[in-house]
PDB file of N, CA and C in Angstrom:
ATOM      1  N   UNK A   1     120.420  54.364 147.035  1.00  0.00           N
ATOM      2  CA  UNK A   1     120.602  55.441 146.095  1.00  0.00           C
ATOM      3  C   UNK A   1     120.425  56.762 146.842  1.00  0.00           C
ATOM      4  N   UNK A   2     121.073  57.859 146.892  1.00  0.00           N
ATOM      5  CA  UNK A   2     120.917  58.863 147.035  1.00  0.00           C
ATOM      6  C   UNK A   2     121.284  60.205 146.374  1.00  0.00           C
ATOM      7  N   UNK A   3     120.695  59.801 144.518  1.00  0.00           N
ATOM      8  CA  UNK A   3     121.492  60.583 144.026  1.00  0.00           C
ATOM      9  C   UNK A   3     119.978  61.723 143.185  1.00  0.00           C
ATOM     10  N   UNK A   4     119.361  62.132 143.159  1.00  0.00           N
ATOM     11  CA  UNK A   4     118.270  62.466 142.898  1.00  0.00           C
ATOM     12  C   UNK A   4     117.770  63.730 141.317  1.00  0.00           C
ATOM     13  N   UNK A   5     117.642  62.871 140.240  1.00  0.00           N
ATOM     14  CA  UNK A   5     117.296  63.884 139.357  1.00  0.00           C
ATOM     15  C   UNK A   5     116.245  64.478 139.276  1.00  0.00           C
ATOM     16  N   UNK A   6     115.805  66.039 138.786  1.00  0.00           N
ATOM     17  CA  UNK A   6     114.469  66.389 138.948  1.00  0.00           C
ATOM     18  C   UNK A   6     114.622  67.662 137.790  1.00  0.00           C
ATOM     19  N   UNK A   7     113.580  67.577 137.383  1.00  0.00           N
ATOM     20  CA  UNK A   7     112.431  68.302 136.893  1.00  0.00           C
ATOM     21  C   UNK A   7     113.069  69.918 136.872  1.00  0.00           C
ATOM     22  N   UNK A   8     113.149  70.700 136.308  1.00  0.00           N
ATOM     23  CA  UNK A   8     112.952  72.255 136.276  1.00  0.00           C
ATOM     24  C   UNK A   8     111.904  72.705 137.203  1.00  0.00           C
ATOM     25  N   UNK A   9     110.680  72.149 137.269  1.00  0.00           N
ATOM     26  CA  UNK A   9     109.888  72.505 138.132  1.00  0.00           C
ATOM     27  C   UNK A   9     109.640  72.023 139.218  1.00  0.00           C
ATOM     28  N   UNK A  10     110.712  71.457 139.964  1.00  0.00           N
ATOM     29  CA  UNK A  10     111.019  70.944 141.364  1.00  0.00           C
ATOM     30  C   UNK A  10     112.275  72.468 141.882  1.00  0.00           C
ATOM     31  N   UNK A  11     113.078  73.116 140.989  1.00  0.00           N
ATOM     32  CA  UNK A  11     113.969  73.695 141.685  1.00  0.00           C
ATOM     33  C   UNK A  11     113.656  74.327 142.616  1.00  0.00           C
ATOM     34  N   UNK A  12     112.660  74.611 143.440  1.00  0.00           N
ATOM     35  CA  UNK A  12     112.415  75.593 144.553  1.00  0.00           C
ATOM     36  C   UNK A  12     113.022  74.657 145.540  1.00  0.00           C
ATOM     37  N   UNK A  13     113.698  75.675 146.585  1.00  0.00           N
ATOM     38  CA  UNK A  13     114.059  74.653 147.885  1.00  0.00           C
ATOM     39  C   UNK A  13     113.209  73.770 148.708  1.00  0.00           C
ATOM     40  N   UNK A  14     111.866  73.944 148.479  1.00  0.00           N
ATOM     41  CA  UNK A  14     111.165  72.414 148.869  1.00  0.00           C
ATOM     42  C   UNK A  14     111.385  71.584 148.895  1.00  0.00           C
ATOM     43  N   UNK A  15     111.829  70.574 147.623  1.00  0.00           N
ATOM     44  CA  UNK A  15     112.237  69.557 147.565  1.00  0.00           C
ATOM     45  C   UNK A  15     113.654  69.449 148.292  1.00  0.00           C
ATOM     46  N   UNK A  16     114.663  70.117 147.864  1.00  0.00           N
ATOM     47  CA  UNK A  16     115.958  69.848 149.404  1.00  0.00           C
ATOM     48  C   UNK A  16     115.313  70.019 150.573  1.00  0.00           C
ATOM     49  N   UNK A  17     114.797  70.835 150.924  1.00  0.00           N
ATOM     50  CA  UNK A  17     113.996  70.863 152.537  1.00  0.00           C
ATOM     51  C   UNK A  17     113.505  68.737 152.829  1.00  0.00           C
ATOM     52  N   UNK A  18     112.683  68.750 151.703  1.00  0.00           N
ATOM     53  CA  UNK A  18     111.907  67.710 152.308  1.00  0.00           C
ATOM     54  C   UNK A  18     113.005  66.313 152.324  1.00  0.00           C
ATOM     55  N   UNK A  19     113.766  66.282 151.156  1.00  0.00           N
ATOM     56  CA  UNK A  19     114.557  65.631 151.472  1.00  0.00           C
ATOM     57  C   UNK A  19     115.770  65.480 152.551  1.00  0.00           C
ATOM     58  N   UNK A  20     116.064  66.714 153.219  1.00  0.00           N
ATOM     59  CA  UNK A  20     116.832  66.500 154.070  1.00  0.00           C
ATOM     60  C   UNK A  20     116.599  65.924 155.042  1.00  0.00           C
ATOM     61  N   UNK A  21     115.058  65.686 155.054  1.00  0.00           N
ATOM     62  CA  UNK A  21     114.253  64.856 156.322  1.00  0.00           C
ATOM     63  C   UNK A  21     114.462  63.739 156.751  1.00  0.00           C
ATOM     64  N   UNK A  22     114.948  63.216 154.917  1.00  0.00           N
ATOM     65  CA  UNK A  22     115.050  61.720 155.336  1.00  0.00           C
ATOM     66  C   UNK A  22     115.929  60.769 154.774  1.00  0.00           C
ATOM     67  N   UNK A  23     117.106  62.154 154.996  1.00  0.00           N
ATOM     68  CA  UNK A  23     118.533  61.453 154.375  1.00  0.00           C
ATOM     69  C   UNK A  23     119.735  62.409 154.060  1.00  0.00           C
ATOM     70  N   UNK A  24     120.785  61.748 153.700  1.00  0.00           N
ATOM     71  CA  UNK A  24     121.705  63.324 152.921  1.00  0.00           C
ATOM     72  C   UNK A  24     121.493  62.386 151.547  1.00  0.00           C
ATOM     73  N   UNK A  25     121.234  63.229 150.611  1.00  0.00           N
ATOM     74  CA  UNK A  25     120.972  63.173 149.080  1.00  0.00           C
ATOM     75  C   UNK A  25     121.960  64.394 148.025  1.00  0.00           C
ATOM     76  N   UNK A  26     122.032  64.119 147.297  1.00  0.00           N
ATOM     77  CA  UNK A  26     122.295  64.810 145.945  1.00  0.00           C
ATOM     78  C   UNK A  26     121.290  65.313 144.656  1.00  0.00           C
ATOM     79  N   UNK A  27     120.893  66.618 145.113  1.00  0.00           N
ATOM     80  CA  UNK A  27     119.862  66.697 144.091  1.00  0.00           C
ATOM     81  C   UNK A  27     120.177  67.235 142.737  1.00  0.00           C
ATOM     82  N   UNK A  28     120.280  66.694 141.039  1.00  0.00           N
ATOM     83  CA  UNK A  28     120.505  67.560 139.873  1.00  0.00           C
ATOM     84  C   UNK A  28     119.598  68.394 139.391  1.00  0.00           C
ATOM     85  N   UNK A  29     119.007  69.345 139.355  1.00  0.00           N
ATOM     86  CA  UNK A  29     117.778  69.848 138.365  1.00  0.00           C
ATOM     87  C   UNK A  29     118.236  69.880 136.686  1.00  0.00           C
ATOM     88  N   UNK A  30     117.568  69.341 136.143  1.00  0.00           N
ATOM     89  CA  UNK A  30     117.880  69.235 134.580  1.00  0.00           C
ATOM     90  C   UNK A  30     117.168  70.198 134.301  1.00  0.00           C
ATOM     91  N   UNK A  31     117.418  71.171 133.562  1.00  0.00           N
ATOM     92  CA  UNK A  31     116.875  72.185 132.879  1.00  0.00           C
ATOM     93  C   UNK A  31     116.923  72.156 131.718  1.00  0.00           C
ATOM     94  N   UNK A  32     116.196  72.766 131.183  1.00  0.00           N
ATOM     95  CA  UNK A  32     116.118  72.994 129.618  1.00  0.00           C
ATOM     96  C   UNK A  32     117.102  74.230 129.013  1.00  0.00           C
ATOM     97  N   UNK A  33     117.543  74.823 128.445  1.00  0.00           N
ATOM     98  CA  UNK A  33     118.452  75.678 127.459  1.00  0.00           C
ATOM     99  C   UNK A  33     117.270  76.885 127.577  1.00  0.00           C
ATOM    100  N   UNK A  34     117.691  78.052 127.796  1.00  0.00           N
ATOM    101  CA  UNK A  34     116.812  79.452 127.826  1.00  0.00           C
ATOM    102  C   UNK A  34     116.708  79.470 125.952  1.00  0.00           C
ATOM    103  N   UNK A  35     117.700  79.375 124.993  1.00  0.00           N
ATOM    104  CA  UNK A  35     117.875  79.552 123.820  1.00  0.00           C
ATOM    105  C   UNK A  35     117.069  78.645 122.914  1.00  0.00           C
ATOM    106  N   UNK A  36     116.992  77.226 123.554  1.00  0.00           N
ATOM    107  CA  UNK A  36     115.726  76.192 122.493  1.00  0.00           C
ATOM    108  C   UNK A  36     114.563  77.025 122.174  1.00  0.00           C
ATOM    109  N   UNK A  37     113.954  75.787 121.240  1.00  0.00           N
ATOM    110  CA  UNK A  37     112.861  75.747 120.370  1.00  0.00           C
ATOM    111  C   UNK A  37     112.078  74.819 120.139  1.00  0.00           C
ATOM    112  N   UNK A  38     111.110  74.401 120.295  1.00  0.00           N
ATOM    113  CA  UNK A  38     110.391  73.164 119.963  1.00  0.00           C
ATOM    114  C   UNK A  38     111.355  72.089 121.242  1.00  0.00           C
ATOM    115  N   UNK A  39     111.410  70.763 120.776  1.00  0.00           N
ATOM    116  CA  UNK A  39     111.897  69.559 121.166  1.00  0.00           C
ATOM    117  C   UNK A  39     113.013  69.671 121.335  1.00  0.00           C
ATOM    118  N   UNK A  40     113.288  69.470 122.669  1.00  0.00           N
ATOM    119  CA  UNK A  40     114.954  69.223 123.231  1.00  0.00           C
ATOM    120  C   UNK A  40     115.151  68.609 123.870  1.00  0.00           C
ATOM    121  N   UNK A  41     116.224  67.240 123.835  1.00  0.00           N
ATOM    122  CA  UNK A  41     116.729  65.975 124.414  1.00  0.00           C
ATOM    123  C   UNK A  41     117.331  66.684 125.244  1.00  0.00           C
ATOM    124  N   UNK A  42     116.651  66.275 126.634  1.00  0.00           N
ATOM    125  CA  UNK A  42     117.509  66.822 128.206  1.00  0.00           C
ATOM    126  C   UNK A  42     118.126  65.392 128.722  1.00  0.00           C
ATOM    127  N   UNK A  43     118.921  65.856 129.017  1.00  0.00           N
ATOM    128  CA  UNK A  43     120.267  64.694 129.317  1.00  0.00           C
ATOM    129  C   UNK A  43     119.538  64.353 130.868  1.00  0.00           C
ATOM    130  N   UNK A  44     119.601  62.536 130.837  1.00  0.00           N
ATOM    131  CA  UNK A  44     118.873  62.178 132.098  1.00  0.00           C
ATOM    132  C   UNK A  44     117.782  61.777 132.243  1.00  0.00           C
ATOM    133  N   UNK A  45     116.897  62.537 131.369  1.00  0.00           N
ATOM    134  CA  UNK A  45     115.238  62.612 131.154  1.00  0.00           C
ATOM    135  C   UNK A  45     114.594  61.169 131.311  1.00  0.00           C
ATOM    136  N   UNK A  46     115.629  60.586 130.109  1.00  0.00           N
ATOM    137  CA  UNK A  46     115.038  59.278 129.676  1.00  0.00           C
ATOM    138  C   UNK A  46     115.055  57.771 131.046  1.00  0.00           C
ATOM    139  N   UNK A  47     116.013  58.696 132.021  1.00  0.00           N
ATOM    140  CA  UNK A  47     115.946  57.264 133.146  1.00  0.00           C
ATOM    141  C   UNK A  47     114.704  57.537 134.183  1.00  0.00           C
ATOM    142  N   UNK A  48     114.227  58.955 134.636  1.00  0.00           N
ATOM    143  CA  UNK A  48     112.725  59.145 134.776  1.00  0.00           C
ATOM    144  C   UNK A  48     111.671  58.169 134.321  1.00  0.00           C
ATOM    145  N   UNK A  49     111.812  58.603 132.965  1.00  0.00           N
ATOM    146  CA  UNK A  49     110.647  58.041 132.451  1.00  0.00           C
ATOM    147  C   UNK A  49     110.559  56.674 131.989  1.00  0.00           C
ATOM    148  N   UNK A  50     111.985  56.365 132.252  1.00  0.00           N
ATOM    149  CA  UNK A  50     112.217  54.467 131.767  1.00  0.00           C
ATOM    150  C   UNK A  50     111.557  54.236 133.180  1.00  0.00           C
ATOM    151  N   UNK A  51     111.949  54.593 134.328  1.00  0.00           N
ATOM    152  CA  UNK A  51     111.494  54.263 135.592  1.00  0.00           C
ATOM    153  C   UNK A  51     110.004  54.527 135.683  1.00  0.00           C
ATOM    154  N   UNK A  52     109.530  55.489 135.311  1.00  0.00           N
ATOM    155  CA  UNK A  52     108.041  55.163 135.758  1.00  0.00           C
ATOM    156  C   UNK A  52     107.364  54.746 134.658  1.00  0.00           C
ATOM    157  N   UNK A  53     107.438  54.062 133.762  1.00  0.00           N
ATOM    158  CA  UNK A  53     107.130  52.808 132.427  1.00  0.00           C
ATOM    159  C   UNK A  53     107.163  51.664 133.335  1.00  0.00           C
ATOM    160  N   UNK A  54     108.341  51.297 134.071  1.00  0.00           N
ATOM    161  CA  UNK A  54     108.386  49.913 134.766  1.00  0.00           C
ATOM    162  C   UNK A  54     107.412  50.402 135.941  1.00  0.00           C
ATOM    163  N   UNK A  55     107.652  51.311 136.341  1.00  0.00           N
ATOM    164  CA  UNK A  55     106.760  51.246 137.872  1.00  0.00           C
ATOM    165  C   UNK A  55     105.487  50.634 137.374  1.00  0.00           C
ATOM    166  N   UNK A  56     105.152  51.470 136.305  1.00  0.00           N
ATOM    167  CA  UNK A  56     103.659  51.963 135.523  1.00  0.00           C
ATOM    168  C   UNK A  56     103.079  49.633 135.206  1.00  0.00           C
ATOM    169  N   UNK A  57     103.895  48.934 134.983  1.00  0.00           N
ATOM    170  CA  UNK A  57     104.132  47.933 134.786  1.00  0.00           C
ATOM    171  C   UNK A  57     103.214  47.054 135.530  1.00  0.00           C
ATOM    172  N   UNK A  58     103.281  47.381 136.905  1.00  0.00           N
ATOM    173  CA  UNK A  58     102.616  46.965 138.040  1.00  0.00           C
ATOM    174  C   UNK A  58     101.430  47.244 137.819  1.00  0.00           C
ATOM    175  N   UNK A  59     100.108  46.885 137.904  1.00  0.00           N
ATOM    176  CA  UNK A  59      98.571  47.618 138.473  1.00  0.00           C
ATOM    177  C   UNK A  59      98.575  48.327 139.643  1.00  0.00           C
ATOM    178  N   UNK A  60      99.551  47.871 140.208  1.00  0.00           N
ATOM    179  CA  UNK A  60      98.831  48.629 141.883  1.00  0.00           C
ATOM    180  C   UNK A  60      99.609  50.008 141.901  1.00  0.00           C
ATOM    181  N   UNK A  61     100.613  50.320 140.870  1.00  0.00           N
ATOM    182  CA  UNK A  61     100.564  51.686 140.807  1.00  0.00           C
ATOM    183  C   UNK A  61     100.398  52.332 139.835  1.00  0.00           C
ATOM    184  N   UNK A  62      98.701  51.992 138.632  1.00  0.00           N
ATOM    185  CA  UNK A  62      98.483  52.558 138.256  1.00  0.00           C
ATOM    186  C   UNK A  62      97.802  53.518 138.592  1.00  0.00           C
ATOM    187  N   UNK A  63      97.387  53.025 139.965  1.00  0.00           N
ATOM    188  CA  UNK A  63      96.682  54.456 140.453  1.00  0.00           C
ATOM    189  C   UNK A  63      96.843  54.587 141.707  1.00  0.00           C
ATOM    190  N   UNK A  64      96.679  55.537 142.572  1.00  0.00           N
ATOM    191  CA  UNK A  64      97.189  55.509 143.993  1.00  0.00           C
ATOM    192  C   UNK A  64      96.102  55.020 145.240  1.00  0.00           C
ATOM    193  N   UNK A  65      96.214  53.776 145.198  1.00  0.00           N
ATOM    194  CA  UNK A  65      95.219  52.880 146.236  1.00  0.00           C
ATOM    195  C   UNK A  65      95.782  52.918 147.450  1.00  0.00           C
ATOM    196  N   UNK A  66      97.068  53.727 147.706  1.00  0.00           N
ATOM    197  CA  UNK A  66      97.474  53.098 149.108  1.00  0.00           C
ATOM    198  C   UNK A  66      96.644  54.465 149.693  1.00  0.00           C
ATOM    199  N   UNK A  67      96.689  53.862 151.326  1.00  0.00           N
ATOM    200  CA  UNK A  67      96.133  54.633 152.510  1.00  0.00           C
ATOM    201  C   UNK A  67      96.856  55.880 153.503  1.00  0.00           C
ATOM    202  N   UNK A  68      98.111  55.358 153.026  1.00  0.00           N
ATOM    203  CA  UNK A  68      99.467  55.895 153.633  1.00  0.00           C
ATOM    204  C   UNK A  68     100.832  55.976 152.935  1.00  0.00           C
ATOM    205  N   UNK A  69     101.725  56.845 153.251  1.00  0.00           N
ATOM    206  CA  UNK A  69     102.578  57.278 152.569  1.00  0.00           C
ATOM    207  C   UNK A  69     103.685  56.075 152.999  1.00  0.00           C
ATOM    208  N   UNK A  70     103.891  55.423 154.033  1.00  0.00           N
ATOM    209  CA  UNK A  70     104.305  54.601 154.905  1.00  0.00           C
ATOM    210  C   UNK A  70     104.344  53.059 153.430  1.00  0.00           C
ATOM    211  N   UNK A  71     103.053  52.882 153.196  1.00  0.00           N
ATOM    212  CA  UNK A  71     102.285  51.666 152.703  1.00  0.00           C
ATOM    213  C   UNK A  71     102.908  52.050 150.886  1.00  0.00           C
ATOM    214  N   UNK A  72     102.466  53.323 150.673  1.00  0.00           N
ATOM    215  CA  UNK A  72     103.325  53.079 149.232  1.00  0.00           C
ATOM    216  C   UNK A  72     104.570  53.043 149.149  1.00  0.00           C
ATOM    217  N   UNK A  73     105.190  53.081 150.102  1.00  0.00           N
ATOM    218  CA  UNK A  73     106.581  53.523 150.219  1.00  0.00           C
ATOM    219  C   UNK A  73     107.294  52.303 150.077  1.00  0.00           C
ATOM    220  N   UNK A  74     106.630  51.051 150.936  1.00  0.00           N
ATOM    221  CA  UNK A  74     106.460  49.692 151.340  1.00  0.00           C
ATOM    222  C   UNK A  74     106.514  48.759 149.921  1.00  0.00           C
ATOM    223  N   UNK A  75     105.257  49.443 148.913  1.00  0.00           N
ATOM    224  CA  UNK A  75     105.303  48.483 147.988  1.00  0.00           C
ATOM    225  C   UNK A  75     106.193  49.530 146.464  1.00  0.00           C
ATOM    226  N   UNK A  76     106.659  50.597 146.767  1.00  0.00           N
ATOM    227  CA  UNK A  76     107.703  51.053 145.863  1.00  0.00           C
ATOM    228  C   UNK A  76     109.059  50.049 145.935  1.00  0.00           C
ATOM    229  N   UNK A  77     109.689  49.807 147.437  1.00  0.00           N
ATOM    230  CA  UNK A  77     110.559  49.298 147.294  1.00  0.00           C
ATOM    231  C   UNK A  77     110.314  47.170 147.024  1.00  0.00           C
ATOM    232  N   UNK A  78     109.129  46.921 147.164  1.00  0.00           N
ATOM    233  CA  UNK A  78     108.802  45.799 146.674  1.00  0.00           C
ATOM    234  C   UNK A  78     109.505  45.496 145.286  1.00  0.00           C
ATOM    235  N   UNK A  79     108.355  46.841 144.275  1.00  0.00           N
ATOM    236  CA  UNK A  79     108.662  46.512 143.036  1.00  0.00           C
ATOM    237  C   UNK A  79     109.262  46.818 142.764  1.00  0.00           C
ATOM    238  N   UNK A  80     110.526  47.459 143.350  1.00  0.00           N
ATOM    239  CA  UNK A  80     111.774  48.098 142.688  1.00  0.00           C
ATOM    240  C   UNK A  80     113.245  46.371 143.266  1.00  0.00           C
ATOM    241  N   UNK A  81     112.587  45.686 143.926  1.00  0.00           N
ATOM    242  CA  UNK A  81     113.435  44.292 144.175  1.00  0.00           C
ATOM    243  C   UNK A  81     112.784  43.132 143.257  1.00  0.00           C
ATOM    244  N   UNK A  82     111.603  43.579 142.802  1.00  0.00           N
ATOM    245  CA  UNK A  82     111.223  42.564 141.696  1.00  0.00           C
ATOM    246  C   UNK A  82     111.844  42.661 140.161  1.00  0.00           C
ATOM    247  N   UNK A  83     111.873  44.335 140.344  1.00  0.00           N
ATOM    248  CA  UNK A  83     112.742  44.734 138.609  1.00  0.00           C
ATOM    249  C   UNK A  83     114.213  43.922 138.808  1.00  0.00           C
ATOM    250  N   UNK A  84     114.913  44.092 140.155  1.00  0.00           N
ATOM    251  CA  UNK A  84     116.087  44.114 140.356  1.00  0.00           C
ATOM    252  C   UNK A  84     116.288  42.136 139.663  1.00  0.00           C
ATOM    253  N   UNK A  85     115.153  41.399 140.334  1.00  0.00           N
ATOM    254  CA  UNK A  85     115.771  39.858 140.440  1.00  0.00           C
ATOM    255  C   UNK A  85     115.044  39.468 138.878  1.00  0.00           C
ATOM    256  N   UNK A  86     114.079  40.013 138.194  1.00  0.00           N
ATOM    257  CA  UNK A  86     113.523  39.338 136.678  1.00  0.00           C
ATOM    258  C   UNK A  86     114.667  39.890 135.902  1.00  0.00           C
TER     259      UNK A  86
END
């Protein structure tokens, strides 16, 4: 995958910086409407948060036990081949 949705509060060029480190990617920022009010369905939102429900699924990333960025990285793509084969 290298297609990357984010947050309104990711748009600073940080996040492209850091990603260019370690790949060519596509980044979307979903924003919200300057004109809303209350509650607004942002298009996209919901595959975020479907994704970290399943991550959330696992114990070992309910909280961050790893030692290294290397080691979570290791068992992200674990449980992302366990969603893939259940």
């Amino acid at each position: 995958m290298r297609y990357v949705f984010a947050d309104d509060g990711y748009a600073s060029p940080k996040l492209e910086t850091a990603l260019d480190r370690i790949g060519t990617w596509t980044v979307e920022i979903i924003k919200r409407s300057d004109i809303a009010k209350g509650f607004e369905l942002l298009p996209r939102r919901w595959v975020v948060e479907r994704l970290i429900a399943w991550l959330n699924r696992n114990r070992r990333f309910a909280k961050n036990f790893e030692a290294t960025v290397e080691s979570a990285l290791a068992w992200l793509f674990i449980v992302s081949v366990e969603m893939l084969v259940l």
